[in-house]
PDB file of N, CA and C in Angstrom:
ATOM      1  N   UNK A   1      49.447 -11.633 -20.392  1.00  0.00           N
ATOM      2  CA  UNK A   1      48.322 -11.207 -21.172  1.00  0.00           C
ATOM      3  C   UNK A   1      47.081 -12.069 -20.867  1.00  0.00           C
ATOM      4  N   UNK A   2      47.708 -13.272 -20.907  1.00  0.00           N
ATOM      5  CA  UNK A   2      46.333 -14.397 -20.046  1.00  0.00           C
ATOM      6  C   UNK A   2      45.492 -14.031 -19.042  1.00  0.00           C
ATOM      7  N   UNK A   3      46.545 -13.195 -18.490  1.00  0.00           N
ATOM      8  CA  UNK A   3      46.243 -13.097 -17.067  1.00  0.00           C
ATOM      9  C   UNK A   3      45.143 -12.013 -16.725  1.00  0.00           C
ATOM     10  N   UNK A   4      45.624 -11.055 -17.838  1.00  0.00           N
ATOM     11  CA  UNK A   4      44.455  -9.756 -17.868  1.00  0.00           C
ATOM     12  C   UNK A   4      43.259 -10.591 -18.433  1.00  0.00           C
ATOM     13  N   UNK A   5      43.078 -10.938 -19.176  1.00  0.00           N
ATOM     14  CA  UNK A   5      42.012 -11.435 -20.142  1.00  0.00           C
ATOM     15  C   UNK A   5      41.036 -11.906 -19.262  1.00  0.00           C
ATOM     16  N   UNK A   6      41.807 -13.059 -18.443  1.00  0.00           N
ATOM     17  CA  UNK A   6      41.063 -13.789 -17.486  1.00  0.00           C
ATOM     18  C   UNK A   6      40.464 -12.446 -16.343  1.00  0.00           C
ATOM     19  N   UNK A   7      40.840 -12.085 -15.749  1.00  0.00           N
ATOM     20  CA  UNK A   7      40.857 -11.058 -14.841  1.00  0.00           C
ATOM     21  C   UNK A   7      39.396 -10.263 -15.668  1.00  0.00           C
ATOM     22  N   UNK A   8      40.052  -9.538 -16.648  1.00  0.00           N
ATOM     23  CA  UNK A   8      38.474  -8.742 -17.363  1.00  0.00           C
ATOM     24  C   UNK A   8      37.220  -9.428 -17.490  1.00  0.00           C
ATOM     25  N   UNK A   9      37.184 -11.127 -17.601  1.00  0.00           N
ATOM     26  CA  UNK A   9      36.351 -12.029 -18.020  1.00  0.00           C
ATOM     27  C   UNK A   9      35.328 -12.101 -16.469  1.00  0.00           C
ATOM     28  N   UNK A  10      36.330 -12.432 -15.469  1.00  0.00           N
ATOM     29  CA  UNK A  10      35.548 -12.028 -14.147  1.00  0.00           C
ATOM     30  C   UNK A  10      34.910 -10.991 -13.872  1.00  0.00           C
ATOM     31  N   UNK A  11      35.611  -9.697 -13.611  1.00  0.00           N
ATOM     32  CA  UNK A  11      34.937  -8.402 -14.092  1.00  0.00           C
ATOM     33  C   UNK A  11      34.025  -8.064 -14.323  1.00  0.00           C
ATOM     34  N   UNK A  12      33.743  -8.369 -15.605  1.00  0.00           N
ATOM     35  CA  UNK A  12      32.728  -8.655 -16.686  1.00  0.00           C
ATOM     36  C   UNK A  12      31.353  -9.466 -15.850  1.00  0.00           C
ATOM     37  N   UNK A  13      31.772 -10.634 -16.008  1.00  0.00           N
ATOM     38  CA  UNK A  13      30.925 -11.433 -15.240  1.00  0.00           C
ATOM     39  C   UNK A  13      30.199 -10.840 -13.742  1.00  0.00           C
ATOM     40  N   UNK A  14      31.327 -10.331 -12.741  1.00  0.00           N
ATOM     41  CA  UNK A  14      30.763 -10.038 -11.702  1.00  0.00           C
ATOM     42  C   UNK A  14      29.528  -9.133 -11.702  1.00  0.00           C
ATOM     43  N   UNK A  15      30.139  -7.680 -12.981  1.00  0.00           N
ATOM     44  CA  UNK A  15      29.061  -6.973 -13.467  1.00  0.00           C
ATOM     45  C   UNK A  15      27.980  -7.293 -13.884  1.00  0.00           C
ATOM     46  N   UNK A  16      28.180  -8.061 -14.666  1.00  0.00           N
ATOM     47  CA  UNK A  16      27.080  -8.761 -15.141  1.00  0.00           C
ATOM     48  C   UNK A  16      25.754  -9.268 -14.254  1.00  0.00           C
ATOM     49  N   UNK A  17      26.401 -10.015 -12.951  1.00  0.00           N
ATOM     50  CA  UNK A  17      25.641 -10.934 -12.213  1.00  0.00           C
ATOM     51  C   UNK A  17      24.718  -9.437 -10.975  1.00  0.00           C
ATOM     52  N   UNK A  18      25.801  -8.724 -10.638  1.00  0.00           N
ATOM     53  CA  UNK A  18      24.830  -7.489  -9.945  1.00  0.00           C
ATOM     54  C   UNK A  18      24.365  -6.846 -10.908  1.00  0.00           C
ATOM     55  N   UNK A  19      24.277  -6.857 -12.136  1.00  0.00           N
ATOM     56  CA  UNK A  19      23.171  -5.687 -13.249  1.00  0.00           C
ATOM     57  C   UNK A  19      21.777  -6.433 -12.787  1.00  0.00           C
ATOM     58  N   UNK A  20      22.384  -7.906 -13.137  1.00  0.00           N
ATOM     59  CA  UNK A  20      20.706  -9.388 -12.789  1.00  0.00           C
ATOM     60  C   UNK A  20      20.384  -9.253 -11.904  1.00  0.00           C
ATOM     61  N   UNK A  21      21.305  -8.944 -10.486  1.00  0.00           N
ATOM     62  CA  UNK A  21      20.422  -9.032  -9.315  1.00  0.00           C
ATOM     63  C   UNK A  21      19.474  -7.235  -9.170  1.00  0.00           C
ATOM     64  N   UNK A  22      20.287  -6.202  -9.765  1.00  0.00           N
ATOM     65  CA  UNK A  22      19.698  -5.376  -9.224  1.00  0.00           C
ATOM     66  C   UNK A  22      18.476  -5.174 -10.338  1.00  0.00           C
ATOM     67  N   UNK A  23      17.898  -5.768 -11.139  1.00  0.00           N
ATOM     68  CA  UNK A  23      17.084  -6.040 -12.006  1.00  0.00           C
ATOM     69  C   UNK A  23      16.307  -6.614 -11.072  1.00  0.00           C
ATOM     70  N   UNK A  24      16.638  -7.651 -11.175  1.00  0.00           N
ATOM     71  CA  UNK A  24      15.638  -8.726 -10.266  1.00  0.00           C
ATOM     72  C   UNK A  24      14.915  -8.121  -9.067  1.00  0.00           C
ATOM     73  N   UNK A  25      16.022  -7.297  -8.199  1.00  0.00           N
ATOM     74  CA  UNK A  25      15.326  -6.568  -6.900  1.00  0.00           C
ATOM     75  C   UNK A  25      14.612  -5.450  -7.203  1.00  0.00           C
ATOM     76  N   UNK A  26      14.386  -4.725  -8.452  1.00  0.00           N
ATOM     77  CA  UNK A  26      13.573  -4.002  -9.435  1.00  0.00           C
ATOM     78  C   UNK A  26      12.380  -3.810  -9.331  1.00  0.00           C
ATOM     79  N   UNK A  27      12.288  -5.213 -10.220  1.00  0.00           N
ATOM     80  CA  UNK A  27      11.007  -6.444 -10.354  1.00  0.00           C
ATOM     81  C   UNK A  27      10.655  -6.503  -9.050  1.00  0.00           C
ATOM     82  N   UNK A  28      10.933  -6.798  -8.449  1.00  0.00           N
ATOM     83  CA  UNK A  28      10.405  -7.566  -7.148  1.00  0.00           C
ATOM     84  C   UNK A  28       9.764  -6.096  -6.243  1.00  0.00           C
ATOM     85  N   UNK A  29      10.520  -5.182  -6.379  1.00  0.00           N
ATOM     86  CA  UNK A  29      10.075  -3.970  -5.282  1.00  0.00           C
ATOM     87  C   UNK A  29       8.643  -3.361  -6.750  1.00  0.00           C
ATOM     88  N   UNK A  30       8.529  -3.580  -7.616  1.00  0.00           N
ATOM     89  CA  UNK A  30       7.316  -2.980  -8.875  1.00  0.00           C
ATOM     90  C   UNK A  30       6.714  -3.949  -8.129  1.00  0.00           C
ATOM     91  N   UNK A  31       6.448  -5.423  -8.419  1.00  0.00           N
ATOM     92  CA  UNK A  31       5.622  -6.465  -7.995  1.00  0.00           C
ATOM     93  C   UNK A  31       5.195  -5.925  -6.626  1.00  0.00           C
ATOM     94  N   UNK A  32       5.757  -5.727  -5.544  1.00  0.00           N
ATOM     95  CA  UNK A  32       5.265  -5.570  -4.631  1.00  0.00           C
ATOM     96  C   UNK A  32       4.785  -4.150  -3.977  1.00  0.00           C
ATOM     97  N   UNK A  33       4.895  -3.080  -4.722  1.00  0.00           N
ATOM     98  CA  UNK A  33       4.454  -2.149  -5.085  1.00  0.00           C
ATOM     99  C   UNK A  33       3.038  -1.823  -5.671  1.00  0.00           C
ATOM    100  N   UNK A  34       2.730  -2.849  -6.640  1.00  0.00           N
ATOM    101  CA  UNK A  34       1.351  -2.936  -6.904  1.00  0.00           C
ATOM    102  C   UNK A  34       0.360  -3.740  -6.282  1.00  0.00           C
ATOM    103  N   UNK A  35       1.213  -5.010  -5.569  1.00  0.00           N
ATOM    104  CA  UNK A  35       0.316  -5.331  -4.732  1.00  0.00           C
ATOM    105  C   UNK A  35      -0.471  -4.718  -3.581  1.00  0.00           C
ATOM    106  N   UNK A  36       0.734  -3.634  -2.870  1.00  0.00           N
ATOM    107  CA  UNK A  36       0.135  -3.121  -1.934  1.00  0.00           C
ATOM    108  C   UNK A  36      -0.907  -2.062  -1.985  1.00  0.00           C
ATOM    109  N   UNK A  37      -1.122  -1.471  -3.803  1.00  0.00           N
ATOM    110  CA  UNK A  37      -1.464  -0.251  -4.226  1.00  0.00           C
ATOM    111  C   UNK A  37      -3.299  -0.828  -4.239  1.00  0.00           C
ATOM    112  N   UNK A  38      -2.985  -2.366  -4.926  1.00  0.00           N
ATOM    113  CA  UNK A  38      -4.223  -3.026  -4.675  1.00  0.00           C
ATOM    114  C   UNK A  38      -5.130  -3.541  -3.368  1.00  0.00           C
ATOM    115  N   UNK A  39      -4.135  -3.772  -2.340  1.00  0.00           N
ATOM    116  CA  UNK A  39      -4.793  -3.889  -1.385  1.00  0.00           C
ATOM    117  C   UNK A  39      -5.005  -2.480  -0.444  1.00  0.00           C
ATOM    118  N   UNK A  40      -4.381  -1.717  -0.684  1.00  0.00           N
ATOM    119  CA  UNK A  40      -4.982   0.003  -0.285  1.00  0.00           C
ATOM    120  C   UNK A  40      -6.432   0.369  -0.999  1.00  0.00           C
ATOM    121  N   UNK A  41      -6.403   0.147  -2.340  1.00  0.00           N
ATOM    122  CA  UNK A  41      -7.764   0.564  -2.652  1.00  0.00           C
ATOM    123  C   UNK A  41      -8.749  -0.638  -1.946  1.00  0.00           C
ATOM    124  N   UNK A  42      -8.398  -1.889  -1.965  1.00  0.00           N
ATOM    125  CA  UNK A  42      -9.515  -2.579  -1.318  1.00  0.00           C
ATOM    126  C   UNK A  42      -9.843  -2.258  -0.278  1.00  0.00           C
ATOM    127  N   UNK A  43      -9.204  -1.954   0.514  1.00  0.00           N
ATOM    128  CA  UNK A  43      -9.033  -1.495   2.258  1.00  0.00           C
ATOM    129  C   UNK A  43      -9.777  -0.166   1.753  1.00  0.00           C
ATOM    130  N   UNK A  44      -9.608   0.933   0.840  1.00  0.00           N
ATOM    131  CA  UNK A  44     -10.452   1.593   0.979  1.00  0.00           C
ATOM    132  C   UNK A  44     -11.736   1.677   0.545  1.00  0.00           C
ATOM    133  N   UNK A  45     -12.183   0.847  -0.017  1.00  0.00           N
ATOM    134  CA  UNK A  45     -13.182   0.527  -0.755  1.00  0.00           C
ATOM    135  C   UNK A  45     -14.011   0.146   0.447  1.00  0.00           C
ATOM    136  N   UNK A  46     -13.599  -0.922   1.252  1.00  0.00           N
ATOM    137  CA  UNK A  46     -14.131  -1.685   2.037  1.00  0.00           C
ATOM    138  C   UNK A  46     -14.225  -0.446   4.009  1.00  0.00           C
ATOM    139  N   UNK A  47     -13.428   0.592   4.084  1.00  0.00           N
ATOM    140  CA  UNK A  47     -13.574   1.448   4.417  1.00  0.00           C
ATOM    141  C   UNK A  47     -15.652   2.454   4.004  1.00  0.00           C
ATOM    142  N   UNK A  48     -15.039   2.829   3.138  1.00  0.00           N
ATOM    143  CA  UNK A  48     -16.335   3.272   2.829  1.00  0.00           C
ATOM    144  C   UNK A  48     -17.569   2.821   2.520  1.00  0.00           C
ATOM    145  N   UNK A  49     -17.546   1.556   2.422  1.00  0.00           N
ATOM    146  CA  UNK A  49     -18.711   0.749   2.358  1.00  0.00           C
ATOM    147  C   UNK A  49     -19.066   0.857   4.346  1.00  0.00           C
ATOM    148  N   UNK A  50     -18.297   0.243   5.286  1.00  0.00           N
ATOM    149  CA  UNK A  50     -18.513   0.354   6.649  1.00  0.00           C
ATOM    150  C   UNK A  50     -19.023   1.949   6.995  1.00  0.00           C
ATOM    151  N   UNK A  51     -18.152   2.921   6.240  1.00  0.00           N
ATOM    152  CA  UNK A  51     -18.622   4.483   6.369  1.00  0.00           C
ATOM    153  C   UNK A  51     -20.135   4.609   6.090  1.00  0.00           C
ATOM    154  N   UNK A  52     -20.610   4.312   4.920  1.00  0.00           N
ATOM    155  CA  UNK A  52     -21.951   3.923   4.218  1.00  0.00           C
ATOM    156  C   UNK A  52     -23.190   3.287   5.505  1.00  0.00           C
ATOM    157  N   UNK A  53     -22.753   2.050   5.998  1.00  0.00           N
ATOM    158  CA  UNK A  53     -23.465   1.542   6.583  1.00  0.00           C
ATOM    159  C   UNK A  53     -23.720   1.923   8.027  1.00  0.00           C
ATOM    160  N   UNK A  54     -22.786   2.928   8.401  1.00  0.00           N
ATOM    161  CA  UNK A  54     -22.440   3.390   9.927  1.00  0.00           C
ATOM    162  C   UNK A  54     -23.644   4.503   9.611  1.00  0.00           C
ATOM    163  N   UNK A  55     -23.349   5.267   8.497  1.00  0.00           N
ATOM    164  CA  UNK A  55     -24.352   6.424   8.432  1.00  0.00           C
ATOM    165  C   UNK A  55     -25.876   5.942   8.020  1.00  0.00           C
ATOM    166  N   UNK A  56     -26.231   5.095   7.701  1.00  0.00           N
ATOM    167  CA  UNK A  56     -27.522   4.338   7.146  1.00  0.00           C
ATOM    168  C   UNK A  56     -28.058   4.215   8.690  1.00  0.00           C
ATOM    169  N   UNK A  57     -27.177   3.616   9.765  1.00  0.00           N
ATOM    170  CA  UNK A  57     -27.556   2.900  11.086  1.00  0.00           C
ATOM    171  C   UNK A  57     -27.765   3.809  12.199  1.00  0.00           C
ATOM    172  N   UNK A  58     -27.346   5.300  11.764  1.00  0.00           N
ATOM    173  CA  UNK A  58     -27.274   6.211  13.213  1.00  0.00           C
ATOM    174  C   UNK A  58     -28.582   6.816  12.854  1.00  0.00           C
ATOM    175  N   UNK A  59     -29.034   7.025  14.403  1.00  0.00           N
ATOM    176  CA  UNK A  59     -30.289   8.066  14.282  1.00  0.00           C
ATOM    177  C   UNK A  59     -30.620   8.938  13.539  1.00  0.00           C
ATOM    178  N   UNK A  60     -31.708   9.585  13.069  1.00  0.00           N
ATOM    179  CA  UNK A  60     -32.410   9.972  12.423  1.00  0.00           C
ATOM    180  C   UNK A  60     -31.370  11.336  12.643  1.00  0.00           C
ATOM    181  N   UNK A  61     -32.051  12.252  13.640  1.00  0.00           N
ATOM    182  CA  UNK A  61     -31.289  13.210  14.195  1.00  0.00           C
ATOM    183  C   UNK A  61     -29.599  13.462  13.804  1.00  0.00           C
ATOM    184  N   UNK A  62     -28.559  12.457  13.912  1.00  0.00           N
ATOM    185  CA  UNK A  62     -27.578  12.542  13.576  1.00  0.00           C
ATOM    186  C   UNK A  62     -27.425  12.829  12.492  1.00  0.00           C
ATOM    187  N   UNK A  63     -28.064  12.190  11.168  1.00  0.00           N
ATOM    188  CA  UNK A  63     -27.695  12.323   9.847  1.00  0.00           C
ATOM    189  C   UNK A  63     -27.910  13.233   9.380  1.00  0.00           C
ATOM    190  N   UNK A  64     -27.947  14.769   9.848  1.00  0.00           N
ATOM    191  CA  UNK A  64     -28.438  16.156   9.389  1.00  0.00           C
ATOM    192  C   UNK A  64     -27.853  16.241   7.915  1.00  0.00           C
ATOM    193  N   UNK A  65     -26.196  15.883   8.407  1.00  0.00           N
ATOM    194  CA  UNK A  65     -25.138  16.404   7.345  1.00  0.00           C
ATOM    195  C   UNK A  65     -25.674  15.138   6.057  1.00  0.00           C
ATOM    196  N   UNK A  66     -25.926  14.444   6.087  1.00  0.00           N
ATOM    197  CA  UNK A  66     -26.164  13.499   4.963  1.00  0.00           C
ATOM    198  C   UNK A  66     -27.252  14.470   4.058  1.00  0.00           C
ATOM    199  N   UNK A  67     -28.648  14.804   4.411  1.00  0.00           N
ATOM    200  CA  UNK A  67     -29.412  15.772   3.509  1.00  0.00           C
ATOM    201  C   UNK A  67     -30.573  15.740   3.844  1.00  0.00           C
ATOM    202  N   UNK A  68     -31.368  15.327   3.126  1.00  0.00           N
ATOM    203  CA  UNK A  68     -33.157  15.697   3.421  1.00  0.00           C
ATOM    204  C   UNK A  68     -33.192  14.276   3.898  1.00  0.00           C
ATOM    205  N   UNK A  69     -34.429  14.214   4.612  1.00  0.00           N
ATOM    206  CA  UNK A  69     -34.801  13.127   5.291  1.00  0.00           C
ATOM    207  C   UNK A  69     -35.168  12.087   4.773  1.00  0.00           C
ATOM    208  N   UNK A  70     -35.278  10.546   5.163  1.00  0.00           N
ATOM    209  CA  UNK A  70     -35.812   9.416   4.417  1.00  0.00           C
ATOM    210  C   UNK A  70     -36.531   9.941   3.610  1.00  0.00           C
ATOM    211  N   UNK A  71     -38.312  10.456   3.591  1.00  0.00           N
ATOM    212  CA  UNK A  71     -39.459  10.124   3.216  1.00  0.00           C
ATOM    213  C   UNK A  71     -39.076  11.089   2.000  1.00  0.00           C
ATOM    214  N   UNK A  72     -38.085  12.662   1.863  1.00  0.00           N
ATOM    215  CA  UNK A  72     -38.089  13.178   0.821  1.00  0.00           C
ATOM    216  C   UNK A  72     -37.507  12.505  -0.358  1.00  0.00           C
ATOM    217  N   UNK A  73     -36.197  11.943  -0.069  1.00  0.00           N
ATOM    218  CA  UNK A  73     -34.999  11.323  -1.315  1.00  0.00           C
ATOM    219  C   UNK A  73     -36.244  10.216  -1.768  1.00  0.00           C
ATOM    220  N   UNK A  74     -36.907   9.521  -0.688  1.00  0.00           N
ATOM    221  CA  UNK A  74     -37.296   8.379  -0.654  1.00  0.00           C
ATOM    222  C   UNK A  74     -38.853   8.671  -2.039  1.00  0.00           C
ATOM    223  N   UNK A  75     -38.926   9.468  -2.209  1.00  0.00           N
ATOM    224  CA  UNK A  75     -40.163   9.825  -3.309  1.00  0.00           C
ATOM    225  C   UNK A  75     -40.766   9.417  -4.200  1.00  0.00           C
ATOM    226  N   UNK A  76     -41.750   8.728  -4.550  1.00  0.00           N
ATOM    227  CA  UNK A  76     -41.619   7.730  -5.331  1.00  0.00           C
ATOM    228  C   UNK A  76     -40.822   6.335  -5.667  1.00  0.00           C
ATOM    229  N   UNK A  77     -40.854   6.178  -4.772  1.00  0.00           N
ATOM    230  CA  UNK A  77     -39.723   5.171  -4.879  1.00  0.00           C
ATOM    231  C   UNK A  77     -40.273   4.161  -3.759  1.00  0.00           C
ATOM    232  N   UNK A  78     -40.767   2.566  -4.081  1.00  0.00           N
ATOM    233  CA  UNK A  78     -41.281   1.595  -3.246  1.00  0.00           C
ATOM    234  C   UNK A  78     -40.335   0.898  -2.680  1.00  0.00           C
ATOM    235  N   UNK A  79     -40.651   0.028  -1.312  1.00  0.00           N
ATOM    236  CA  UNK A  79     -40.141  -0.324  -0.718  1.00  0.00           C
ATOM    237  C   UNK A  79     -39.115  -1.297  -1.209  1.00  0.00           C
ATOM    238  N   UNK A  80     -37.692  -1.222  -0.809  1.00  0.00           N
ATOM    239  CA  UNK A  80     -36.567  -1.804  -1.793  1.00  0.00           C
ATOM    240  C   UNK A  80     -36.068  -1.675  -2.802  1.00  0.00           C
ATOM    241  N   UNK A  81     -36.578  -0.648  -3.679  1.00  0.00           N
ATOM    242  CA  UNK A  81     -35.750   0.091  -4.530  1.00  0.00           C
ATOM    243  C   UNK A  81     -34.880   1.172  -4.280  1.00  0.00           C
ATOM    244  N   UNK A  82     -33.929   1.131  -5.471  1.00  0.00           N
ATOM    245  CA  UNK A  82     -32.874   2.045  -4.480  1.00  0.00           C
ATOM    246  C   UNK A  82     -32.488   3.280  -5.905  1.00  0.00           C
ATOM    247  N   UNK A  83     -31.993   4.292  -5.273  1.00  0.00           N
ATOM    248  CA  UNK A  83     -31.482   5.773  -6.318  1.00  0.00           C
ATOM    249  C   UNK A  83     -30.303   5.442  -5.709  1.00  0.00           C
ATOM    250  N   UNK A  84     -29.834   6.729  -6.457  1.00  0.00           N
ATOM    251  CA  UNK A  84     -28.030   6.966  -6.574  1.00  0.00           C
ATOM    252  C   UNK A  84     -28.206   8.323  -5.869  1.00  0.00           C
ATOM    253  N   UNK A  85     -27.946   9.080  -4.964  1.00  0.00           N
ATOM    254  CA  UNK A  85     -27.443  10.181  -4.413  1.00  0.00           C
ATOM    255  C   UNK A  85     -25.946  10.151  -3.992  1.00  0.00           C
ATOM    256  N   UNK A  86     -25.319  11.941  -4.618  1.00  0.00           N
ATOM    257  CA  UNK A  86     -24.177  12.084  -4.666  1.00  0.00           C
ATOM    258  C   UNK A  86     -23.225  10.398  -4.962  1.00  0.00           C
ATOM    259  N   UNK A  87     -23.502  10.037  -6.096  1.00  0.00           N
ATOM    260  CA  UNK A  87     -22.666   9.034  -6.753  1.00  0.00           C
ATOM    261  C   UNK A  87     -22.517   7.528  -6.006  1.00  0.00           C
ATOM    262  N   UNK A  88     -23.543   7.555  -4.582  1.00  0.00           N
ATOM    263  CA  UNK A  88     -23.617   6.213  -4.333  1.00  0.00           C
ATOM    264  C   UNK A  88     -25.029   5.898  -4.267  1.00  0.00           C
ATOM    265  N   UNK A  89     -25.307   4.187  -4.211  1.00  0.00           N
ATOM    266  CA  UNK A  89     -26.092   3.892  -4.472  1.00  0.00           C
ATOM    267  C   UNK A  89     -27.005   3.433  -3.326  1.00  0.00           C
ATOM    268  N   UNK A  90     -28.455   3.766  -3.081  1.00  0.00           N
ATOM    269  CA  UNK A  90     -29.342   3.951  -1.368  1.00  0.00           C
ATOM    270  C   UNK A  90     -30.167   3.698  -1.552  1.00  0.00           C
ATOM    271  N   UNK A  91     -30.552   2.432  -1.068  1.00  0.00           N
ATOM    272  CA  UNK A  91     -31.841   1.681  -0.894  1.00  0.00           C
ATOM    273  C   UNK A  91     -32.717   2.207   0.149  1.00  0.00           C
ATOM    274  N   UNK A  92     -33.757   2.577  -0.323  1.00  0.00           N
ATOM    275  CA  UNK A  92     -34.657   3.248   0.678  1.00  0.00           C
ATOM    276  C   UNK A  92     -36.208   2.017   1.513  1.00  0.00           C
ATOM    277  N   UNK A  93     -36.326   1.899   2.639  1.00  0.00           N
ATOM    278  CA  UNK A  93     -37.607   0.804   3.253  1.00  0.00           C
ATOM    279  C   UNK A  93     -38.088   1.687   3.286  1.00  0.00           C
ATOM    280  N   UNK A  94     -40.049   1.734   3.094  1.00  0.00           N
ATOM    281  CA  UNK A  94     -40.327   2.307   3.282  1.00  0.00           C
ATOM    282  C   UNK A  94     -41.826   1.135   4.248  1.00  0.00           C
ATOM    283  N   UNK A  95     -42.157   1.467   5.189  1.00  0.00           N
ATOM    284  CA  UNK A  95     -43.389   0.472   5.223  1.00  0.00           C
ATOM    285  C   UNK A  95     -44.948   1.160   5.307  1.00  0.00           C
TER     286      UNK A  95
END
């Protein structure tokens, strides 16, 4: 009867110790799950900022698809101040 007792007590225990580990490896795959979720949005964040500045830098001519030209968006608006078109924010030079 000892013998079972002891025997179930291990058992028990062994269960016990893989419930902790597969807990633990849980945790650890969430933890590192959000880290990577955070450095995806930074990467994309930092994506579209380079997108932003690529289209600011190409010829005049190229930027058809962007919209009306500097001097229209640019309307009222002095040199170094900036508007918001389509939800980002565009500093316009004007000299």
């Amino acid at each position: 009867m000892a013998a079972l007792r002891a025997e179930l007590e291990r058992v028990r225990q062994e269960q016990a110790l893989a419930v902790a580990e597969a807990e633990h490896g849980r945790r650890l795959a969430e933890a590192e799950a959000r880290h990577l979720r955070a450095e995806l949005a930074a990467r994309v964040e930092h994506i579209a900022d380079l997108q932003q500045t690529v289209r600011a830098l190409m010829p005049v001519p190229q930027r058809t698809e962007l919209g009306p030209s500097v001097p229209e968006q640019a309307h009222g608006l002095q040199a170094g101040e900036s508007e918001v078109v389509g939800g980002q924010r565009r500093r316009w030079w004007r000299s």
